[in-house]
Protein backbone atom coordinates (compact mmCIF):
# COMPACT_ATOMS: atom_id res chain seq x y z
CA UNK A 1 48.32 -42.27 -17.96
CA UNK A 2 47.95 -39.84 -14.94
CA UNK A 3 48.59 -36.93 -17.47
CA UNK A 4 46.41 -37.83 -20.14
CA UNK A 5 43.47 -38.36 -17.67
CA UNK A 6 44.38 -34.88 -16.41
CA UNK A 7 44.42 -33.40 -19.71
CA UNK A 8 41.10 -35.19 -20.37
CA UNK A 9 39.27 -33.58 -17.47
CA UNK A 10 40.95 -29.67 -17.49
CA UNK A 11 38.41 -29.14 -20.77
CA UNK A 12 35.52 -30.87 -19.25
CA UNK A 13 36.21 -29.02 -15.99
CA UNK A 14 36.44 -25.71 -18.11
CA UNK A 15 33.30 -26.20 -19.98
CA UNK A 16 31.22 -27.06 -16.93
CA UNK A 17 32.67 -23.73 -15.10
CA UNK A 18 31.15 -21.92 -18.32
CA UNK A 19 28.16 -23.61 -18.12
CA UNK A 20 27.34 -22.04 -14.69
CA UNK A 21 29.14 -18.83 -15.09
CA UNK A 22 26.94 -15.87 -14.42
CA UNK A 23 27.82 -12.17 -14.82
CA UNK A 24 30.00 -10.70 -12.92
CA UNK A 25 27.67 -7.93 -11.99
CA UNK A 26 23.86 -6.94 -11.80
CA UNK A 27 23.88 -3.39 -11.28
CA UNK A 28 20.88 -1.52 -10.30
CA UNK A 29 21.30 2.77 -10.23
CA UNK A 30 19.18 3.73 -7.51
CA UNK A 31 17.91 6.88 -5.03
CA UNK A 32 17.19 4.39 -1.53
CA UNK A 33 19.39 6.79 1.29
CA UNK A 34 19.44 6.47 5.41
CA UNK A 35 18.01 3.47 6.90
CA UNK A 36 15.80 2.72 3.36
CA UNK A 37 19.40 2.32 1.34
CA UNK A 38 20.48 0.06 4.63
CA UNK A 39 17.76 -2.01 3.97
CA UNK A 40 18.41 -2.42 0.61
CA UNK A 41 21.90 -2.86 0.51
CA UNK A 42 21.34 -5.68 3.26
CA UNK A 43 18.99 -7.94 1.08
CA UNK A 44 20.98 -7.42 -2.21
CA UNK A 45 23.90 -9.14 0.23
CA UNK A 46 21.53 -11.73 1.03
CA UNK A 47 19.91 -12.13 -2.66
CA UNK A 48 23.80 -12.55 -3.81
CA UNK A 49 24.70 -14.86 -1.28
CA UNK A 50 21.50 -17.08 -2.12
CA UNK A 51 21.71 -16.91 -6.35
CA UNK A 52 25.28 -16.75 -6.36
CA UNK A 53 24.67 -13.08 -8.65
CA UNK A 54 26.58 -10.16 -7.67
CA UNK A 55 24.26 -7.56 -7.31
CA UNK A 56 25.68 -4.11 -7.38
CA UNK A 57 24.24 -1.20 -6.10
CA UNK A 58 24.86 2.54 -7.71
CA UNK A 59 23.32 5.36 -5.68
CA UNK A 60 22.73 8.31 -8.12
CA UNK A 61 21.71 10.51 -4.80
CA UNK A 62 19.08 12.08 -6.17
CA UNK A 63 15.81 11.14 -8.53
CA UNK A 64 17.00 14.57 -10.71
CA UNK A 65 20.43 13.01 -11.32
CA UNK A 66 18.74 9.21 -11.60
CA UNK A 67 16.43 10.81 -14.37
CA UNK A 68 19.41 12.61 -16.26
CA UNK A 69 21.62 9.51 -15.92
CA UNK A 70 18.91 6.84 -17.21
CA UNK A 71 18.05 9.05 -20.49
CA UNK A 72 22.30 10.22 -20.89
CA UNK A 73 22.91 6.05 -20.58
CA UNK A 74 19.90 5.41 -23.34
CA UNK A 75 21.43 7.82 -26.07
CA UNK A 76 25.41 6.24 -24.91
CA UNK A 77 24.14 2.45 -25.22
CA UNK A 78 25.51 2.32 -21.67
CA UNK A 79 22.21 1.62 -19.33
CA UNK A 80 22.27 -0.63 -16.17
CA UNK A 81 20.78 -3.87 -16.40
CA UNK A 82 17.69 -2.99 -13.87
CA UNK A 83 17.06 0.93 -12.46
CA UNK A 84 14.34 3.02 -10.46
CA UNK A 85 12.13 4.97 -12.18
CA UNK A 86 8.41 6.96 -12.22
CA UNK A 87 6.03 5.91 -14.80
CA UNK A 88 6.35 8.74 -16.72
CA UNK A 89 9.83 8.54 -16.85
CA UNK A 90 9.47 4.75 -17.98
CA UNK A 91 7.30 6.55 -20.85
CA UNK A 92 9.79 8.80 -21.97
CA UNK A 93 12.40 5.94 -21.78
CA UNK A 94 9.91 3.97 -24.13
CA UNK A 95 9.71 6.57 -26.47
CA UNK A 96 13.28 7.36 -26.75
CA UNK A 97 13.61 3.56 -28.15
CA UNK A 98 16.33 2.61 -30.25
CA UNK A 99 17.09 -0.42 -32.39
CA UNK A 100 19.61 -1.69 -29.84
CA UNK A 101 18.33 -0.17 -26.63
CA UNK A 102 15.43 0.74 -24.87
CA UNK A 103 13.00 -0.41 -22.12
CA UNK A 104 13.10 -4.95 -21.65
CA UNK A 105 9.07 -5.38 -20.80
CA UNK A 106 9.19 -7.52 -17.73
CA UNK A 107 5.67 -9.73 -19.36
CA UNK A 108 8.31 -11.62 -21.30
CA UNK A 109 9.20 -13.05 -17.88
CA UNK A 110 6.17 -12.95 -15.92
CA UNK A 111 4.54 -15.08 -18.49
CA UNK A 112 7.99 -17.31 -19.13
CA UNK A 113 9.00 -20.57 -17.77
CA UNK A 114 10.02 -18.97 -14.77
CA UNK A 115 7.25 -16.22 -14.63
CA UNK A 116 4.75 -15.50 -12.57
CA UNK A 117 1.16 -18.00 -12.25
CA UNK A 118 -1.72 -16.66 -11.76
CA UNK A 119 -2.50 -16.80 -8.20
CA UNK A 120 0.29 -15.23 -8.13
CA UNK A 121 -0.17 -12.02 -10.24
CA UNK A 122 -3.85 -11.82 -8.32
CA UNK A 123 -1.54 -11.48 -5.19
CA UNK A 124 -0.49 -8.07 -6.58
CA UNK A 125 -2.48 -5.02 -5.58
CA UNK A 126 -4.27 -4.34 -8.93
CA UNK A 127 -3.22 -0.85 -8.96
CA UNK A 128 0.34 -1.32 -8.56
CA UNK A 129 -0.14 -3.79 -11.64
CA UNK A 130 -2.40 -1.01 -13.68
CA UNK A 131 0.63 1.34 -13.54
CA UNK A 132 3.34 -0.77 -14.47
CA UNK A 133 1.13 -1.83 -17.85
CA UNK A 134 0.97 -0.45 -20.84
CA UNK A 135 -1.69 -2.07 -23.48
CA UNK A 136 -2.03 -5.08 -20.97
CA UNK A 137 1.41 -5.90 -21.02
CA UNK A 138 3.99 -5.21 -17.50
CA UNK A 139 6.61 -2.55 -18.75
CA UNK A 140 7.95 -2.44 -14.82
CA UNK A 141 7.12 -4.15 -11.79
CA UNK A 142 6.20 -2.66 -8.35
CA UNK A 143 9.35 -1.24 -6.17
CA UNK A 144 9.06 1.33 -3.33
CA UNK A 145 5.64 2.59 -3.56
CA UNK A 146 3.71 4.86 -0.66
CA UNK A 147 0.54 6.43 0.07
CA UNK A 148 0.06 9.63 1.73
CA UNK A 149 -0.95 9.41 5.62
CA UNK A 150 -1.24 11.73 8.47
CA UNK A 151 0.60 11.80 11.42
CA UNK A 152 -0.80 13.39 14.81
CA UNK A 153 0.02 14.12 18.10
CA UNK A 154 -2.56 11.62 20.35
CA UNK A 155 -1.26 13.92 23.30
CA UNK A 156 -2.35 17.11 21.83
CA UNK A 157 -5.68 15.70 20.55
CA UNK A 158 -6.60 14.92 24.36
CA UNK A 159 -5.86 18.21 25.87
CA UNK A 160 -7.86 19.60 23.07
CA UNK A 161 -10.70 17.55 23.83
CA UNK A 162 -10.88 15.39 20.97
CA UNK A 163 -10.77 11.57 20.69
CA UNK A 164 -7.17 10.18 19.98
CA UNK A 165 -8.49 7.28 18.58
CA UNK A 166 -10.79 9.07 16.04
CA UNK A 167 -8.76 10.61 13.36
CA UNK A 168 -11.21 13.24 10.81
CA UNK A 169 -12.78 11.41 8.16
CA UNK A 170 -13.92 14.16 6.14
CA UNK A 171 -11.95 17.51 5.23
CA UNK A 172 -14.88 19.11 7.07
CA UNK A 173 -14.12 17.35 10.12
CA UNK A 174 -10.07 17.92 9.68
CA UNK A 175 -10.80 21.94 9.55
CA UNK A 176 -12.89 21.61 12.91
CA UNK A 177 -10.13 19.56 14.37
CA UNK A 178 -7.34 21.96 13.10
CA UNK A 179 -9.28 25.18 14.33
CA UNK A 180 -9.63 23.31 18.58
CA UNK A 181 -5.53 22.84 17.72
CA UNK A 182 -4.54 25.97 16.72
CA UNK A 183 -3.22 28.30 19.90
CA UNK A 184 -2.70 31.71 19.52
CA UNK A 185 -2.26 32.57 23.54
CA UNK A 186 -1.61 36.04 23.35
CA UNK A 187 -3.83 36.51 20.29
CA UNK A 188 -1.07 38.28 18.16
CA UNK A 189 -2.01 36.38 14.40
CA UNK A 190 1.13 33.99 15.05
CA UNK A 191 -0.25 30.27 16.82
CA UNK A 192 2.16 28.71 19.65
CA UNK A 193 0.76 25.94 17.97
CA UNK A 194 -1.06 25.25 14.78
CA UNK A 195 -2.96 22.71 14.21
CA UNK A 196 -1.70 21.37 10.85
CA UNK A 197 1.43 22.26 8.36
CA UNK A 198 2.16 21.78 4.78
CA UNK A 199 5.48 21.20 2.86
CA UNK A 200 5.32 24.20 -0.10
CA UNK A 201 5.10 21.20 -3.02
CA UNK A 202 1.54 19.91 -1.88
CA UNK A 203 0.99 18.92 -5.49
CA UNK A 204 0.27 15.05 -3.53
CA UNK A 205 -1.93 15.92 -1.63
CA UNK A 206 -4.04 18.21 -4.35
CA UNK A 207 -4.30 15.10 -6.34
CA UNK A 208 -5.82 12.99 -3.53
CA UNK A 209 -8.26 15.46 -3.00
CA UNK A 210 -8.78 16.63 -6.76
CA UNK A 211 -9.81 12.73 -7.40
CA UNK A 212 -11.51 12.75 -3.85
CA UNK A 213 -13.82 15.20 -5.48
CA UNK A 214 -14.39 13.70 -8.78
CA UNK A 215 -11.92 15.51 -10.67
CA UNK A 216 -8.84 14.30 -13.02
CA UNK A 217 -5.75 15.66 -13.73
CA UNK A 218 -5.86 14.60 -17.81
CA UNK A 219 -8.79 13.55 -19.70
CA UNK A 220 -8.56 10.75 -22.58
CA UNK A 221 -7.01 13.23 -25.03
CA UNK A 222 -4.13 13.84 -22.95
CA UNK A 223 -4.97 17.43 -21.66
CA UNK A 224 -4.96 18.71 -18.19
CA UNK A 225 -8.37 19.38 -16.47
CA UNK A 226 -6.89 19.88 -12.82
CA UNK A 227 -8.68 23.31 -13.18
CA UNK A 228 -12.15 21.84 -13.14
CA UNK A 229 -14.44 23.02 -10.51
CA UNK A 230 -13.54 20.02 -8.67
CA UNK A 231 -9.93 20.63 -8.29
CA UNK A 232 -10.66 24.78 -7.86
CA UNK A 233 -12.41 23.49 -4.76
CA UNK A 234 -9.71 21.53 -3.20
CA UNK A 235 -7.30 24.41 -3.62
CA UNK A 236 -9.15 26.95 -2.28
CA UNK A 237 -9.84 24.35 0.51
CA UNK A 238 -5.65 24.02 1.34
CA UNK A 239 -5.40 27.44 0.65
CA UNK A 240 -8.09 28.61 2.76
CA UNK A 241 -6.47 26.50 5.98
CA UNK A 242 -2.74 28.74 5.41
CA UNK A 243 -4.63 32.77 4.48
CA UNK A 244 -8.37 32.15 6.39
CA UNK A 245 -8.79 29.82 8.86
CA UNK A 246 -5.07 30.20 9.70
CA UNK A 247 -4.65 27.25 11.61
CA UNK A 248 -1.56 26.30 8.82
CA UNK A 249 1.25 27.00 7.08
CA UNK A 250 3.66 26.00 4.52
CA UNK A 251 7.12 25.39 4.68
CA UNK A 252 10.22 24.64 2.72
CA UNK A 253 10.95 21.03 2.04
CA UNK A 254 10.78 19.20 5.12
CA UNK A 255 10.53 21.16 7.71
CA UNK A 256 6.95 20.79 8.61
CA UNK A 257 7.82 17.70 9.74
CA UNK A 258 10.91 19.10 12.27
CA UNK A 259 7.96 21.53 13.28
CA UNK A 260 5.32 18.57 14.33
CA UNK A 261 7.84 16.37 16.22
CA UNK A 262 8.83 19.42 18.10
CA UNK A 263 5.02 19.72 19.06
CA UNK A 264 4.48 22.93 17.50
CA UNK A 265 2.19 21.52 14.68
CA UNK A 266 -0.84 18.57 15.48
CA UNK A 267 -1.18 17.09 12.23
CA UNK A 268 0.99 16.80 8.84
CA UNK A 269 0.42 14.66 5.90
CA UNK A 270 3.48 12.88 4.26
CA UNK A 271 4.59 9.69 3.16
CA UNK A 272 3.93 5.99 4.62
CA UNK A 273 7.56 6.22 4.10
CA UNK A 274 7.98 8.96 6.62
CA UNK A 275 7.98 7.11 9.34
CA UNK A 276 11.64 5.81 8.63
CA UNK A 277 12.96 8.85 9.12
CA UNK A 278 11.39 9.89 12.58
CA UNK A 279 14.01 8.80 15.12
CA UNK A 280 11.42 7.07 17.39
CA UNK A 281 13.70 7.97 20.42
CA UNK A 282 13.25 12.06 19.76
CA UNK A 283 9.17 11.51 19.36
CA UNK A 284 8.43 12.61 22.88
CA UNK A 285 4.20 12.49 22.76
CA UNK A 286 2.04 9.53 21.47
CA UNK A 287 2.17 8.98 17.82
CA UNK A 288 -0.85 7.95 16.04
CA UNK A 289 -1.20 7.25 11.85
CA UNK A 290 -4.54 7.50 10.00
CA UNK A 291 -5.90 7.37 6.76
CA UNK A 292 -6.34 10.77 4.60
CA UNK A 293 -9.91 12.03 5.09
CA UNK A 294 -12.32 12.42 2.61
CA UNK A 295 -14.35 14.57 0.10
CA UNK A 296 -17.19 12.76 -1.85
CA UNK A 297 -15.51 9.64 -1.86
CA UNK A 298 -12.41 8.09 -0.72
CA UNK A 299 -9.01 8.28 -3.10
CA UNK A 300 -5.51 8.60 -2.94
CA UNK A 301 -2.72 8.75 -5.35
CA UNK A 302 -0.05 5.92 -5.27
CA UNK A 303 3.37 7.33 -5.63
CA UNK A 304 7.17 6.61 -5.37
CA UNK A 305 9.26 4.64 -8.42
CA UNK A 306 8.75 1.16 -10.19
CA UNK A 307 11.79 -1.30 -11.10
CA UNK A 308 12.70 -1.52 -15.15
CA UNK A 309 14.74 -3.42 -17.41
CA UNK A 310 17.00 -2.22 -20.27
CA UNK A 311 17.20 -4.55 -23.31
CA UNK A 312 20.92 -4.49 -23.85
CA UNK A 313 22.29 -6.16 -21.28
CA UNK A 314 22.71 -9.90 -22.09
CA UNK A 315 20.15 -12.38 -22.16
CA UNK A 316 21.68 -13.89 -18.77
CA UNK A 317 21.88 -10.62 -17.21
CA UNK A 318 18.25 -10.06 -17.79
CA UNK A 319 17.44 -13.34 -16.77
CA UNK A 320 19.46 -12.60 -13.26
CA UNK A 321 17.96 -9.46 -13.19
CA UNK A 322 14.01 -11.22 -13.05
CA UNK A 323 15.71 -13.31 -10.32
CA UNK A 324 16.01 -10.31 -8.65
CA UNK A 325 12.74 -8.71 -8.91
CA UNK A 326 11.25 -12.19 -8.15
CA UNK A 327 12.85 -11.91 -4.99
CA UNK A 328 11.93 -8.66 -3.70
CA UNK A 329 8.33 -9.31 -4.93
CA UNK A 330 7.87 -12.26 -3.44
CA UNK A 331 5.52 -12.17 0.08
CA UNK A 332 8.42 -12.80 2.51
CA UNK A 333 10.44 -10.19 1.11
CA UNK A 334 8.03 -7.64 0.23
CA UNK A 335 6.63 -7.84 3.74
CA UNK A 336 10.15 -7.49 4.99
CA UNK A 337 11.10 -4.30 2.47
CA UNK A 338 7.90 -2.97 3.69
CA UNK A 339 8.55 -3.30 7.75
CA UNK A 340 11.98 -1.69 7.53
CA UNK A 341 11.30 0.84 5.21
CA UNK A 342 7.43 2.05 5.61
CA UNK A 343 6.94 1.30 1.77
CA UNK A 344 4.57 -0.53 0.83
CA UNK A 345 3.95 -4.48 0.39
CA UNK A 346 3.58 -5.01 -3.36
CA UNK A 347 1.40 -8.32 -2.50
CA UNK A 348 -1.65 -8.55 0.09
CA UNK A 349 -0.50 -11.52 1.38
CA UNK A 350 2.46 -9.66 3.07
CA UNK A 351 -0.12 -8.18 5.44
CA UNK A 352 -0.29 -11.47 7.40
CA UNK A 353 3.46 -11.99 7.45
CA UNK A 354 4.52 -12.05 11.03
CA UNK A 355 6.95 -9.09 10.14
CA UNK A 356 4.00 -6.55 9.51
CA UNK A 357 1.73 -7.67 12.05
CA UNK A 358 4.69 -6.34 14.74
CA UNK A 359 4.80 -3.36 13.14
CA UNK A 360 1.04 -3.22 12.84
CA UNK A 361 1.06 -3.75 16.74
CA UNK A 362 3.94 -1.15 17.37
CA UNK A 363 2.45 1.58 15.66
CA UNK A 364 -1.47 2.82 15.97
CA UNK A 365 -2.74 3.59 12.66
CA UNK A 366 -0.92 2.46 10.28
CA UNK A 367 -2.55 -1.03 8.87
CA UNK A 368 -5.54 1.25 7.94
CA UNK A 369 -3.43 3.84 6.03
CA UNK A 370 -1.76 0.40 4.37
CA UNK A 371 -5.49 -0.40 3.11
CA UNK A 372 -6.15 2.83 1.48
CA UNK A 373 -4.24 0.82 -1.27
CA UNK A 374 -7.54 -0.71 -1.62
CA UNK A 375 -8.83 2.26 -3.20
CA UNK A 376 -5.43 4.18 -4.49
CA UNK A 377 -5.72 5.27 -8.32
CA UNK A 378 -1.97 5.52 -9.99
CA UNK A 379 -0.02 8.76 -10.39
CA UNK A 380 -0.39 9.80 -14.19
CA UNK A 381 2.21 7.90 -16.63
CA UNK A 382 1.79 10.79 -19.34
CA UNK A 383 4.65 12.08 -20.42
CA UNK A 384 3.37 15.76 -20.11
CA UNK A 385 3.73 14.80 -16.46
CA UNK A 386 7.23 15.21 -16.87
CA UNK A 387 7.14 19.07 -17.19
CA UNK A 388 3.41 19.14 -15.48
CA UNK A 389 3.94 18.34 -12.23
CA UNK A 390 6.39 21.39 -11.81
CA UNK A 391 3.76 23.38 -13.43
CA UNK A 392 0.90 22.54 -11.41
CA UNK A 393 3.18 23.14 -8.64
CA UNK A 394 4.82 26.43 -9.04
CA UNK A 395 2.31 28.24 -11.27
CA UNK A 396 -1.27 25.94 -9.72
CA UNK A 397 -0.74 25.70 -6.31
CA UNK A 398 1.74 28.02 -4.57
CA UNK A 399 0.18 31.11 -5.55
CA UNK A 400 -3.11 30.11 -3.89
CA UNK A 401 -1.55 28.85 -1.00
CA UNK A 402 0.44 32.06 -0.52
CA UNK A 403 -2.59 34.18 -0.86
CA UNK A 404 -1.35 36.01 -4.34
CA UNK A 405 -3.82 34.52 -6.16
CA UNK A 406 -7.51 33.13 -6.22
CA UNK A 407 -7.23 29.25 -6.58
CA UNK A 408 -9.66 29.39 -9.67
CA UNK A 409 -7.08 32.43 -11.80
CA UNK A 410 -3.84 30.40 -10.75
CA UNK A 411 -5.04 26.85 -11.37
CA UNK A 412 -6.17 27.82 -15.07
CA UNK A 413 -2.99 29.62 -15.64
CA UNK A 414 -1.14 26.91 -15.44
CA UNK A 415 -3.93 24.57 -16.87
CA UNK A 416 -3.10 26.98 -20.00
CA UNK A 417 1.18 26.56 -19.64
CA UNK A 418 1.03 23.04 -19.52
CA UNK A 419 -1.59 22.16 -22.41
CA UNK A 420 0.17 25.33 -24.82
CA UNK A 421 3.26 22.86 -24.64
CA UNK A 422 2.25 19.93 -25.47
């Protein structure tokens, strides 16, 4: 009797295992490094230990080799269930659709049985929302996303005579502040300290200030007008602080940065992000965060990746993978991502979370560069982006800012390169 009764439960035993089993692995191919991929790794341990789905992790070290990976996966049928990626890259990957593969649109979960209501969704900052979409429907959902700030010495702007707690709001008042900054002691053309540095790809920061102006970088056809006279006047403004006013300069990658927590330099802009990777314990002066200034009007460009979906994992490996995302969107988390990291929230109620609010008390500044999401436009989805940016880069803006060139000749030159490719 014993051994039938045995023999009787071993099936039913079996068949309620497979009725719970989930994959084995979620992976996610990723860029997060240093204390961000710390972070990261830490709440995929926790999201695993509370769904019970192995999340793994793949590090592709770089957002070239990401890019190259995600579009060599699409054409082997080999993709990760969920990945980083820019919008325009999520374009390209939409393009490049196949019959069995291609990009999972994460609106057939947010509007599923276990989707998203609508309170919810008007949690969301609208613009992280608006460049996830595509014809009113989410392709991705929000990840690490930044805003561009500046960080200045308070110590500096006291011996200079200017009020710490009153960052420039306009680009006229930043070029004032910059010129009471900038030291030259024994007057020999080469500042002991300057009063503002730039990295050598200021293509960011040009965008801010092109839309600050009332410029765009495409129009509604799809061509780049980044050589408008709008955007001709914020280069020759940039360029003008490095070859005029001299009270700049530009450096490779991110040096700038070693330059202004050395003291040598009194204001850089860079990522929200940043601010993870200054060791607080080697910032000797008073740190203070603001908001970018301003042109006509206030406007920054969002930037950093979104989360997508491929469509050929399994149905339960998708579903797991919306698990995920749910998770790291939600207002706990998000407010948590965003306090280690210097990302963004994805929601605005993550502001209150107790989290933020420390970190809003700890460092001066930096709730007000959080709300310039309020007015943040996203970075362009096009996929002549993909090649653009470079463009406007190497051919747009470095040849202005190294003096070779008037901003006007250089901007339509490569206004001319990227629109004879398309």
């Amino acid at each position: 009797m014993k051994k039938l009764l045995l023999c009787l439960l071993v099936p039913v035993i079996a068949m309620a295992g497979c009725g719970k089993k989930k994959p084995s692995q979620l992976t996610f191919w990723h860029v997060m490094g240093g204390p961000l991929g710390k972070t990261m790794e830490a709440m995929a341990g926790e999201f695993t230990k509370q769904s019970g789905v192995k999340l793994t992790m793949v590090n592709m070290g770089s957002y070239d080799a990401l890019s190259q990976k995600l579009m060599a996966s699409m054409a082997a049928g080999n993709t990760p269930v969920l990945a980083q990626a820019y919008e325009a890259w999520t374009s390209q990957l939409l393009e490049a659709r196949t019959k069995d593969n291609g990009v999972q649109p994460f609106q057939d979960f947010v509007g599923g049985r276990d989707g998203l209501d609508s309170a919810s969704l008007a949690d969301f900052y609208p613009v992280m929302l608006a460049e996830c979409s595509r014809d009113g429907r989410l392709v991705s959902m929000p990840f690490n996303k930044s805003v561009p700030v500046y960080y200045y010495n308070r110590d500096l702007f006291r011996k200079a005579g200017l009020d710490p707690d009153r960052f420039p709001e306009t680009w006229d008042e930043f070029l004032a502040a910059a010129k009471k900054l900038t030291i030259d002691r024994n007057n020999d053309g080469r500042p002991e300290q300057y009063g503002t540095a730039m990295s050598k790809d200021a293509t960011w920061l040009f965008q801010c200030m092109l839309l600050q102006n009332g410029g765009r970088v495409f129009d509604d056809q799809g061509r780049v007008v980044f050589d408008s006279p709008a955007g001709i006047e914020a280069l020759q403004f940039l360029a003008d602080l490095n070859n005029r006013h001299k009270v700049s300069f530009t450096a490779q990658g991110f040096e700038y940065q070693n330059d202004f927590l050395s003291g040598r330099v009194a204001m850089i802009q860079s990522s929200s992000a940043s601010l993870a990777y200054m060791k607080q314990d080697s910032i000797t002066f008073e740190l203070g965060i603001a908001p970018l200034p301003r042109f006509k009007k206030r406007a920054v460009v969002l930037s950093g990746t979104n989360i997508i979906m491929f469509r050929n994992a399994s149905k339960g490996a998708q579903q797991h993978g919306w698990e995920y995302v749910k998770y790291m969107t939600a207002t706990e988390q998000t407010a948590r991502w965003a306090a280690e990291t210097n990302y963004l929230p994805v929601r605005r109620s993550a502001l209150e979370q107790e989290v933020l609010q420390a970190k809003f008390k700890k460092y001066r500044g930096l709730k007000d560069a959080y709300r310039q999401l309020e007015y943040a436009q996203p970075e362009p989805s096009d996929l002549a982006w993909l090649k653009g940016r470079s463009r406007m880069k190497e051919d747009g803006l470095q040849p202005a800012m190294d003096g070779t060139m008037p901003a006007a000749q250089s901007l339509r030159n490569a206004a001319a390169k990227i629109n004879g490719t398309r």
